[in-house]
Protein backbone atom coordinates (compact mmCIF):
# COMPACT_ATOMS: atom_id res chain seq x y z
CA UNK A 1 0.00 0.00 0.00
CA UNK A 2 1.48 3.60 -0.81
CA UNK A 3 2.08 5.97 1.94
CA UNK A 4 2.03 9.59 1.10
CA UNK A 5 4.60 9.88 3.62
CA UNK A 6 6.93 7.47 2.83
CA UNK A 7 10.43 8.74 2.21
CA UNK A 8 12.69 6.46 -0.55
CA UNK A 9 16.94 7.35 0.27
CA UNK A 10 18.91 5.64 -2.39
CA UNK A 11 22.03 4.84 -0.61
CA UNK A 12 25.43 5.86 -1.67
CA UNK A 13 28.64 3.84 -1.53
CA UNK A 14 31.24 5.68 1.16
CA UNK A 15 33.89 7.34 -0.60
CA UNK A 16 38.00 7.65 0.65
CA UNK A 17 38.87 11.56 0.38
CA UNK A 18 35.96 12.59 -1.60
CA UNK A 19 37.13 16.00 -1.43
CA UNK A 20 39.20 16.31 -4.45
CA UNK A 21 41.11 19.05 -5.48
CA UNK A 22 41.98 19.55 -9.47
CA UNK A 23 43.51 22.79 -11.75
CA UNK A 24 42.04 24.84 -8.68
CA UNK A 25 38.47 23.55 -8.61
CA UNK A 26 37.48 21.17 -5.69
CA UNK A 27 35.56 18.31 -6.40
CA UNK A 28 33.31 16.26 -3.53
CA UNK A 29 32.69 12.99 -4.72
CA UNK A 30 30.35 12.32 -2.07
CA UNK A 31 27.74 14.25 -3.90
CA UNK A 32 28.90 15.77 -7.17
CA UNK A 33 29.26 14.26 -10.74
CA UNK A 34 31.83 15.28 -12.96
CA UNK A 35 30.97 14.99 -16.43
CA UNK A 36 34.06 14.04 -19.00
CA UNK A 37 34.13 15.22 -22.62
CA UNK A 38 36.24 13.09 -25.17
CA UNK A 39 38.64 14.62 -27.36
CA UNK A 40 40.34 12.36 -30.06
CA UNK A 41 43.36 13.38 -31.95
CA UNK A 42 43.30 10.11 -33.93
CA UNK A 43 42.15 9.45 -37.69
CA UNK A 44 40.19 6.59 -36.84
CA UNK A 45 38.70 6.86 -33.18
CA UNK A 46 35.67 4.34 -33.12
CA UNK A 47 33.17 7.32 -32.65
CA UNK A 48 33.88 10.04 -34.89
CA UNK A 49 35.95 8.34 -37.45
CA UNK A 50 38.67 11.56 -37.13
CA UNK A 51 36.45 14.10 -36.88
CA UNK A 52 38.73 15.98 -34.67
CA UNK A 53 42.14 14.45 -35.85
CA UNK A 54 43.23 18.30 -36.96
CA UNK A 55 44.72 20.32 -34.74
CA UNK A 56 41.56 23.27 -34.89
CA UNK A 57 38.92 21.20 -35.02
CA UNK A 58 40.09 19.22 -31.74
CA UNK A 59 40.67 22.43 -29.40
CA UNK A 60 37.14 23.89 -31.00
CA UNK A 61 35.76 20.85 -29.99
CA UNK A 62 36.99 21.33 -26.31
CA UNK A 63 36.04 24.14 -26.53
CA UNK A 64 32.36 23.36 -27.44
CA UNK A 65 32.31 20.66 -24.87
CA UNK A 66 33.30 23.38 -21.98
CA UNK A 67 30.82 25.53 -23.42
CA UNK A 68 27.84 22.82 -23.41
CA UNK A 69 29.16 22.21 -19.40
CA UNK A 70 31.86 20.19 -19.29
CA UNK A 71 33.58 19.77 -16.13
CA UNK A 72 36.73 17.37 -17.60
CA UNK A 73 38.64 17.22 -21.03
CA UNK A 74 40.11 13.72 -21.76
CA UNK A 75 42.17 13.79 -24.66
CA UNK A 76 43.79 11.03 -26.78
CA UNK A 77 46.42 10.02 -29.26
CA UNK A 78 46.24 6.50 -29.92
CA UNK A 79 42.67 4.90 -29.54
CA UNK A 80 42.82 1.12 -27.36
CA UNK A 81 41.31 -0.67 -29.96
CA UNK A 82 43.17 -3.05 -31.91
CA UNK A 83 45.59 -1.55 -34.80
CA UNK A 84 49.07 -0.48 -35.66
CA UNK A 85 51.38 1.06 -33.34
CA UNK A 86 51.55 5.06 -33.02
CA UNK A 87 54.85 6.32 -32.29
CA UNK A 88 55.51 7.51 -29.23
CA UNK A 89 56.54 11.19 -30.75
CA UNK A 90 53.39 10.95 -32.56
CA UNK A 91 51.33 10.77 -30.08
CA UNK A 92 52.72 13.33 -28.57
CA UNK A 93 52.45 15.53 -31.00
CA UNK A 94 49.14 14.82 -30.88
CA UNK A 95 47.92 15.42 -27.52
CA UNK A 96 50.26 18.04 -26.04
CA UNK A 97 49.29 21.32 -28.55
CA UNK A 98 45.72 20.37 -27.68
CA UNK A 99 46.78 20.38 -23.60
CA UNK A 100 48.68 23.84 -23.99
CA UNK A 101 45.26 25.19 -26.16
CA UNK A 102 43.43 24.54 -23.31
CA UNK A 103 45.09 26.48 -20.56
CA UNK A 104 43.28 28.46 -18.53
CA UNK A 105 40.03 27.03 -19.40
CA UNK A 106 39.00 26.28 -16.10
CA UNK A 107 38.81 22.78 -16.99
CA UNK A 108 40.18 19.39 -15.83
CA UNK A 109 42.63 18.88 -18.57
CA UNK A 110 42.79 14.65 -18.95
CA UNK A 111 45.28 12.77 -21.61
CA UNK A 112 44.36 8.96 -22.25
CA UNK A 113 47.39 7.29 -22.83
CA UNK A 114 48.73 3.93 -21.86
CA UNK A 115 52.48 5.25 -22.46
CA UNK A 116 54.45 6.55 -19.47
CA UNK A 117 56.92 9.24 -21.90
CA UNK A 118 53.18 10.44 -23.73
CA UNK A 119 52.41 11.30 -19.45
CA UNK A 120 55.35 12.97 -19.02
CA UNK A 121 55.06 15.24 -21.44
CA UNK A 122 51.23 15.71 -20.85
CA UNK A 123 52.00 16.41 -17.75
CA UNK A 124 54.97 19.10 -18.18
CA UNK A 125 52.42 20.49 -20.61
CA UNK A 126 50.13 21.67 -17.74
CA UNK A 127 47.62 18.35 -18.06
CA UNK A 128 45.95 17.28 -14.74
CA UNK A 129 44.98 14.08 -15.06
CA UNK A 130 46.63 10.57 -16.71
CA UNK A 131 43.67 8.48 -18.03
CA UNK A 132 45.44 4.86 -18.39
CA UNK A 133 42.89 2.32 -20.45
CA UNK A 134 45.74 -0.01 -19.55
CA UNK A 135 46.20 -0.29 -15.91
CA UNK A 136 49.32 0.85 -15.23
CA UNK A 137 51.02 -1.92 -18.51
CA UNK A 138 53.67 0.10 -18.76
CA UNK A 139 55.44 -0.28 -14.82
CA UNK A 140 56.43 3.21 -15.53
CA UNK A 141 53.81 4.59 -15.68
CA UNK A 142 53.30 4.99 -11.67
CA UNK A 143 56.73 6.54 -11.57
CA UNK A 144 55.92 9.65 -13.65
CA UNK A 145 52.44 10.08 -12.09
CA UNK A 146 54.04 10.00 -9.06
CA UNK A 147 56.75 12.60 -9.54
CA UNK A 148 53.95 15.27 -10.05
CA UNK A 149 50.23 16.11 -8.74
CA UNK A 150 48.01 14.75 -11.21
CA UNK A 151 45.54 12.01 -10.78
CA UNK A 152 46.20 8.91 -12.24
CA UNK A 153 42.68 6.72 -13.42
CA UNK A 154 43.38 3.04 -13.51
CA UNK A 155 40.98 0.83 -16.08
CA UNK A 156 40.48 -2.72 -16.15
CA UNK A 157 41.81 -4.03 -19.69
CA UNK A 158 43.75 -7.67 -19.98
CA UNK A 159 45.05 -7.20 -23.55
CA UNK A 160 48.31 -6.04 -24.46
CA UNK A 161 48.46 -2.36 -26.23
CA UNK A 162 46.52 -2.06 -29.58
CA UNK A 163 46.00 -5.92 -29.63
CA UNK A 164 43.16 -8.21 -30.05
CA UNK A 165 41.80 -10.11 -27.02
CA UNK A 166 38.83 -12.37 -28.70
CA UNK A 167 36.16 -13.90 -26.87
CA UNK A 168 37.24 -12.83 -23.62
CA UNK A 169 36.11 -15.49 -20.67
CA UNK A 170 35.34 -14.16 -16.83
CA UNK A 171 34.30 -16.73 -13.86
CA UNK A 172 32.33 -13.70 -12.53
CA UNK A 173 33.69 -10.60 -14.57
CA UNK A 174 32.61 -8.24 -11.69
CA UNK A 175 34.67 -10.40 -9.25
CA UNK A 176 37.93 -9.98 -11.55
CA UNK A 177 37.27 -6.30 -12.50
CA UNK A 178 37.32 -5.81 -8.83
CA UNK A 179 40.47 -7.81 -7.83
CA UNK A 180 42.73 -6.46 -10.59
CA UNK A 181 42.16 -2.64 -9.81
CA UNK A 182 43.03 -3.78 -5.91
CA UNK A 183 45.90 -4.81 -7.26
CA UNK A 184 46.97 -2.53 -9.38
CA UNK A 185 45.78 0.09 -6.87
CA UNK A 186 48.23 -1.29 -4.39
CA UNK A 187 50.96 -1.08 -6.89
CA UNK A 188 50.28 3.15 -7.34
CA UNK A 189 50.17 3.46 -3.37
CA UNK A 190 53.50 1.37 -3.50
CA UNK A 191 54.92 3.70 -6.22
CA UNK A 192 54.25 6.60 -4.47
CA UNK A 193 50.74 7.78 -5.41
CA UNK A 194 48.28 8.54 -2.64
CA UNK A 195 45.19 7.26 -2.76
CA UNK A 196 43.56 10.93 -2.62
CA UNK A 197 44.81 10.93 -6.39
CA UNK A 198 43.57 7.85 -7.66
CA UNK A 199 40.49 7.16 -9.54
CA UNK A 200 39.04 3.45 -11.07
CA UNK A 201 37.29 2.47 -13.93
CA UNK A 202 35.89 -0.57 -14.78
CA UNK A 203 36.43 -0.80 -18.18
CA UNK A 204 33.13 -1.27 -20.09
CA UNK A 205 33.65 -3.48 -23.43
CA UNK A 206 37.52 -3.09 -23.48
CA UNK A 207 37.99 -7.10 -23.25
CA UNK A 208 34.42 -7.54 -22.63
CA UNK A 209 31.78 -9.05 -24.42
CA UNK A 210 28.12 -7.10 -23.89
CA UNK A 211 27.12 -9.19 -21.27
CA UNK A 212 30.17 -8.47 -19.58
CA UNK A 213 29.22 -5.03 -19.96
CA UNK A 214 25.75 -5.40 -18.87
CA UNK A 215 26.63 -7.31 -15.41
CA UNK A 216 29.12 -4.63 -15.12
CA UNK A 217 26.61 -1.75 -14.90
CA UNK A 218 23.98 -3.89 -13.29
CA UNK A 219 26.58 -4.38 -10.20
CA UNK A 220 28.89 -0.95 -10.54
CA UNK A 221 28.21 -1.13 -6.50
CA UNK A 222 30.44 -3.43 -5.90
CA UNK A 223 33.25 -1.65 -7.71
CA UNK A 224 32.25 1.63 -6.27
CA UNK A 225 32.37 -0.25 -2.90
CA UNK A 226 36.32 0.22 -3.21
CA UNK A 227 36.26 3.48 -1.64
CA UNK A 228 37.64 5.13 -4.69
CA UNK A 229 35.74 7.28 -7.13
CA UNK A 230 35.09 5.52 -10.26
CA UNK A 231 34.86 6.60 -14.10
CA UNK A 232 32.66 4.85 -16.42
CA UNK A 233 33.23 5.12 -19.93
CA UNK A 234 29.50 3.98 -21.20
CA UNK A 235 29.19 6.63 -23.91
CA UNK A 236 28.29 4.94 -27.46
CA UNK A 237 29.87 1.35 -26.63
CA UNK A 238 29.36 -1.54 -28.30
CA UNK A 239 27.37 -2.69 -25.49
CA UNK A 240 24.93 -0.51 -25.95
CA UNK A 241 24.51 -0.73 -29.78
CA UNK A 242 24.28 -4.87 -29.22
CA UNK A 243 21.79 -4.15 -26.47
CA UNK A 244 19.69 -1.96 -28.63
CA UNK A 245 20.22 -2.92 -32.35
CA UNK A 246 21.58 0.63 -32.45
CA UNK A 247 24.64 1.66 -34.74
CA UNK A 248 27.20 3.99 -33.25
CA UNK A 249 25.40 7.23 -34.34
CA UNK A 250 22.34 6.57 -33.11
CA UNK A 251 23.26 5.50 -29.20
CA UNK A 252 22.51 8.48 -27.34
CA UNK A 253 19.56 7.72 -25.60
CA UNK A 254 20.95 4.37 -24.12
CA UNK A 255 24.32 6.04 -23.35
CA UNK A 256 22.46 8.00 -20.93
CA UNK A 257 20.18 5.05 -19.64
CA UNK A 258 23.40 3.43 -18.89
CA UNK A 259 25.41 6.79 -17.36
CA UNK A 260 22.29 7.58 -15.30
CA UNK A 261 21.59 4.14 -13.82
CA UNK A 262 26.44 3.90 -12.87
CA UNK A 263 25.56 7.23 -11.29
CA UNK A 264 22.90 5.78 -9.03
CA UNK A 265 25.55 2.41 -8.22
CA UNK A 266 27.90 5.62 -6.98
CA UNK A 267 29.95 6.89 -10.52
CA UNK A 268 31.21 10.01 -10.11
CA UNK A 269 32.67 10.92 -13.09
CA UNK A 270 31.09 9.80 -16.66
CA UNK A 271 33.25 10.22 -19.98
CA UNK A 272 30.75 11.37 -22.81
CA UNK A 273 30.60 11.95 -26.10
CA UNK A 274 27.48 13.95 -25.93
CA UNK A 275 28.34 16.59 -23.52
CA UNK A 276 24.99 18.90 -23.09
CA UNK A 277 23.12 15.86 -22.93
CA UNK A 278 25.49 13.89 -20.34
CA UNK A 279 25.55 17.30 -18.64
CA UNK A 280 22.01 17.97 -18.16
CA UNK A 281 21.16 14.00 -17.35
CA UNK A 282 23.97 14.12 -14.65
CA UNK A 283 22.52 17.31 -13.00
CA UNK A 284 18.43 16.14 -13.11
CA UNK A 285 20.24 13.07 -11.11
CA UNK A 286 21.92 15.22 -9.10
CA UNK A 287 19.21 16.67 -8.02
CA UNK A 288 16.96 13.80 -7.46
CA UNK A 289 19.12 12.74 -5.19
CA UNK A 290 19.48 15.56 -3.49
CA UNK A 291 22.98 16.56 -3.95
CA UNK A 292 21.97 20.15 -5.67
CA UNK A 293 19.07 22.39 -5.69
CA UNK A 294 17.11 22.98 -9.07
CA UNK A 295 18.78 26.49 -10.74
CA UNK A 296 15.84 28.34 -9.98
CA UNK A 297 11.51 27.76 -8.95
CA UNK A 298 8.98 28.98 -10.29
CA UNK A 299 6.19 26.20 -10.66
CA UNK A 300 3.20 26.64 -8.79
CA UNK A 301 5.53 29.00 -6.10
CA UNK A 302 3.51 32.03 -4.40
């Protein structure tokens, strides 16, 4: 029987540090949801096909993206998917004019790379953030995050670099996704990287099959139940498109079924492709649950 009364609290995992401070803008993970644009400086990114391989049309892109509300740029060189190597001066050449475009945006400047000398000079560049698809593959990596103050996000992957990894096989996938980012976790901390600069990710479809995906998302909880705060990157996967019978351009809606439902298992930051949308689904769920007030009332008010 419904009570009128009846108060529903959706309860949120407890978070280590949630407080986090990044390019002079404090994040609290405990109740905020920082929405991540993608920037790819490659010629054949999955999503836009190299769209915004040239120089211009990547920083107007960031550009758009900070305009339409982003919080966090992540930008990329040399996509995870399977394919020939990019050399490491390549890449960054790549990703570094597109870091120094973006000073003083305000924003979270991120570069997703799996090599440790594309980091260092991201880093020395001004970036903020090292977005590893890898999980710390390259044992250096954890060295040059640690010699500066950037946050370091750690993804579940099992493949090599730019490799194929067919039919991947999991006992219980969540199980595994959880066990190798304690791991590899414990091997930042033992490198010298605090905790209070670490973030997770799960790793939807990157050596996962859509099911894998699915149970992912359907028990993010348990991941989030690390402490840490975790990334999802659910924007136009394969997953989705299986799920759906949707090709890549035409995923939106289910990107955002997907981000909204991680950000109720306790995601807090959510790597998108389409940034007003992501933005404005993120801050109706914000406010549902309470963690920000609407930006102004008028309905039915006195």
């Amino acid at each position: 029987m419904h009570t009128a009364n009846t108060r529903t609290e959706h309860r949120m995992p407890t978070i280590d540090a949630p407080r986090r401070l990044m390019n002079g803008r404090t994040f609290d993970f405990s109740r905020e949801v920082a929405v991540m644009a993608i920037i790819n400086r490659t010629p054949d990114s999955f999503y836009d096909r190299g769209a915004t391989f040239a120089l211009d049309a990547s920083v107007a892109a960031a550009r758009r993206a900070i305009a339409d509300g982003a919080d966090w740029v992540d930008i990329g060189g040399a996509k995870f998917a399977p394919g020939p190597a990019v050399p490491i001066e390549e890449e960054i050449n790549r990703v570094v004019p597109v870091v120094e475009a973006l000073q003083g945006s305000g924003v979270v400047i991120s570069v997703d790379t799996f090599h440790s000398d594309v980091a260092r000079a991201a880093l020395r560049a001004g970036a903020h953030v090292i977005n590893d698809t890898t999980g710390l593959h390259d044992p250096a990596m954890a060295h040059v995050v640690a010699d500066s103050d950037a946050t370091l996000v750690i993804t579940h992957s099992l493949a090599e670099p730019r490799t194929a990894y067919p039919a991947p096989t999991y006992g219980d996938v969540v199980r595994e996704v959880i066990d190798f980012l304690q791991a590899r976790v414990e091997l930042a901390v033992a490198h010298g990287i605090p905790r209070d600069r670490l973030v997770v990710d799960p790793g939807h479809d990157l050596n996962k099959n859509t099911l894998h995906s699915l149970d992912i998302t359907r028990r993010l909880g348990e991941i989030t139940a690390l402490g840490l705060p975790t990334l999802v990157a659910v924007s136009n996967k394969d997953f989705v498109g299986e799920t759906l019978d949707r090709e890549r351009g035409d995923r939106v809606e289910g990107s955002l079924a997907a981000m909204v439902f991680s950000i109720l298992q306790g995601a807090r930051i959510v790597r998108m492709h389409n940034v007003r949308a992501a933005v404005d689904a993120a801050r109706m769920t914000e406010a549902i649950l309470g963690f920000r007030q609407p930006a102004y009332l008028r309905h039915n008010q006195a």
